[in-house]
C-alpha atoms as a PDB file:
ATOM      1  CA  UNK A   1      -5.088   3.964  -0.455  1.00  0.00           C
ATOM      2  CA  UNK A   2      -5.468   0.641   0.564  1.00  0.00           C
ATOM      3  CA  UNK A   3      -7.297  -1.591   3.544  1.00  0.00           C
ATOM      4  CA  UNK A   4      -7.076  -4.510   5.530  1.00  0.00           C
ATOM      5  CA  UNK A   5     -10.163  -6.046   7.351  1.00  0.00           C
ATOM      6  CA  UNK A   6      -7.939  -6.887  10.653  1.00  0.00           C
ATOM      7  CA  UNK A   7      -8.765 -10.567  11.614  1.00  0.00           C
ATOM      8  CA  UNK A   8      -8.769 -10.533  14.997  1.00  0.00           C
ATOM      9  CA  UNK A   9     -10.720  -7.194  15.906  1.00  0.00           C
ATOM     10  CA  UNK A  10     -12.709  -7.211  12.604  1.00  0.00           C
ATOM     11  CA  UNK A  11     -11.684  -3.689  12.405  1.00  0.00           C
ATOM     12  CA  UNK A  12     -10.697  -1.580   9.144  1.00  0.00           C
ATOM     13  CA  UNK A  13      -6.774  -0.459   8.829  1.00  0.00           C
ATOM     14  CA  UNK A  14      -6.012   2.129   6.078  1.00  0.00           C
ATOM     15  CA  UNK A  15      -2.512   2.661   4.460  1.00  0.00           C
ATOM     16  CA  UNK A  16      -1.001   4.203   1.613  1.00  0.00           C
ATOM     17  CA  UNK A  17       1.830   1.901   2.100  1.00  0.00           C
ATOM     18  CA  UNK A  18       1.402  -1.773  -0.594  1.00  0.00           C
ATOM     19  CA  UNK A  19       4.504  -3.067   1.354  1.00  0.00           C
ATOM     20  CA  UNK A  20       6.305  -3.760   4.578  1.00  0.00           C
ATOM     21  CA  UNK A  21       4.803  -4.004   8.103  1.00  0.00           C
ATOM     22  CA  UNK A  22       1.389  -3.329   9.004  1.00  0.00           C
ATOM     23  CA  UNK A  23       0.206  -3.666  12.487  1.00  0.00           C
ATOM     24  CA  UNK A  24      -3.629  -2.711  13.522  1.00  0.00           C
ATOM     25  CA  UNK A  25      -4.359   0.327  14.780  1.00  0.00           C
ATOM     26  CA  UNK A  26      -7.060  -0.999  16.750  1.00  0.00           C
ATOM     27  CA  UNK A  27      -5.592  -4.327  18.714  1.00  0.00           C
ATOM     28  CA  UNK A  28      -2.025  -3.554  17.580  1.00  0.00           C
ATOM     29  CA  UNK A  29      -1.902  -7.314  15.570  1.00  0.00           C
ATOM     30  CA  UNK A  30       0.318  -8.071  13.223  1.00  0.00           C
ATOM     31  CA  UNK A  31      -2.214  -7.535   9.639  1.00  0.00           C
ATOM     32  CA  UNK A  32       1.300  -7.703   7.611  1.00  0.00           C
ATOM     33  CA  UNK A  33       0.570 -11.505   5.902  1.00  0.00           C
ATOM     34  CA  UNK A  34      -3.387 -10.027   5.389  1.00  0.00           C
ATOM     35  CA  UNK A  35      -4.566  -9.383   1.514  1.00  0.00           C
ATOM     36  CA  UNK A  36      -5.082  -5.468   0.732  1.00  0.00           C
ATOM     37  CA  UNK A  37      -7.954  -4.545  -0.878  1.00  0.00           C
ATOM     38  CA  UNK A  38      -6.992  -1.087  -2.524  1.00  0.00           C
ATOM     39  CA  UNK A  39      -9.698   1.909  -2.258  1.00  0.00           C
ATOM     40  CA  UNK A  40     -10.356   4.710  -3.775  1.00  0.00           C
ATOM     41  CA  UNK A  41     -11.455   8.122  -2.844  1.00  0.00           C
ATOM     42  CA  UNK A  42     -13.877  10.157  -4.932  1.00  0.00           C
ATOM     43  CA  UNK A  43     -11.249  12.908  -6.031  1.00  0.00           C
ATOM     44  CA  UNK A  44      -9.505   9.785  -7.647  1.00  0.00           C
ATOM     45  CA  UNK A  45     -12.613   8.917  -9.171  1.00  0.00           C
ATOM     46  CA  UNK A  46     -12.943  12.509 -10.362  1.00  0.00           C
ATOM     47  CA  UNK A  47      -9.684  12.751 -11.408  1.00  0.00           C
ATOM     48  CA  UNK A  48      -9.636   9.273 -13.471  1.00  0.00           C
ATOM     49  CA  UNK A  49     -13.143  10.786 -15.306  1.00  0.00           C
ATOM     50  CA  UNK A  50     -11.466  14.004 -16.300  1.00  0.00           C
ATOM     51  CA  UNK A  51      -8.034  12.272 -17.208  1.00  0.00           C
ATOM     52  CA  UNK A  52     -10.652  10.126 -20.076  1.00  0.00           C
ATOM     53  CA  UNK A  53     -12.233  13.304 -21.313  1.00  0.00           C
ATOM     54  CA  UNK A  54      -9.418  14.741 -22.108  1.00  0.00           C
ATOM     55  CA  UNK A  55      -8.288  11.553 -23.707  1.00  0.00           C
ATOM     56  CA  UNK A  56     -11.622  10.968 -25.297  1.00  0.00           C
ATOM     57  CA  UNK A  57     -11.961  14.581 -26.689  1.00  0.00           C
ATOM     58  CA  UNK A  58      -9.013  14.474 -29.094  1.00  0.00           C
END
């Protein structure tokens, strides 16, 4: 998942998408020339940790 901090409404915008056209849900701006930040949720946290355990227990 990824975000944008939209510029002119200071609002968060959340996408899956790392590509194409992305317009604010909030003011409806153009955020498409905006940096990403990418996110992650805690089941890809957990997910990640059990992913290394198995990798660590052999």
């Amino acid at each position: 998942m990824n975000c944008k901090i939209c510029p002119f409404c200071q609002q968060p915008s959340y996408s899956a998408a790392t590509f194409g056209k992305w317009i604010c849900p909030h003011c409806n701006e153009d955020l498409t020339l905006v940096k990403f930040s990418p996110i992650r949720n805690d089941k890809d946290s957990t997910l990640e940790k059990q992913k290394t355990r198995k990798t660590n227990d052999h």
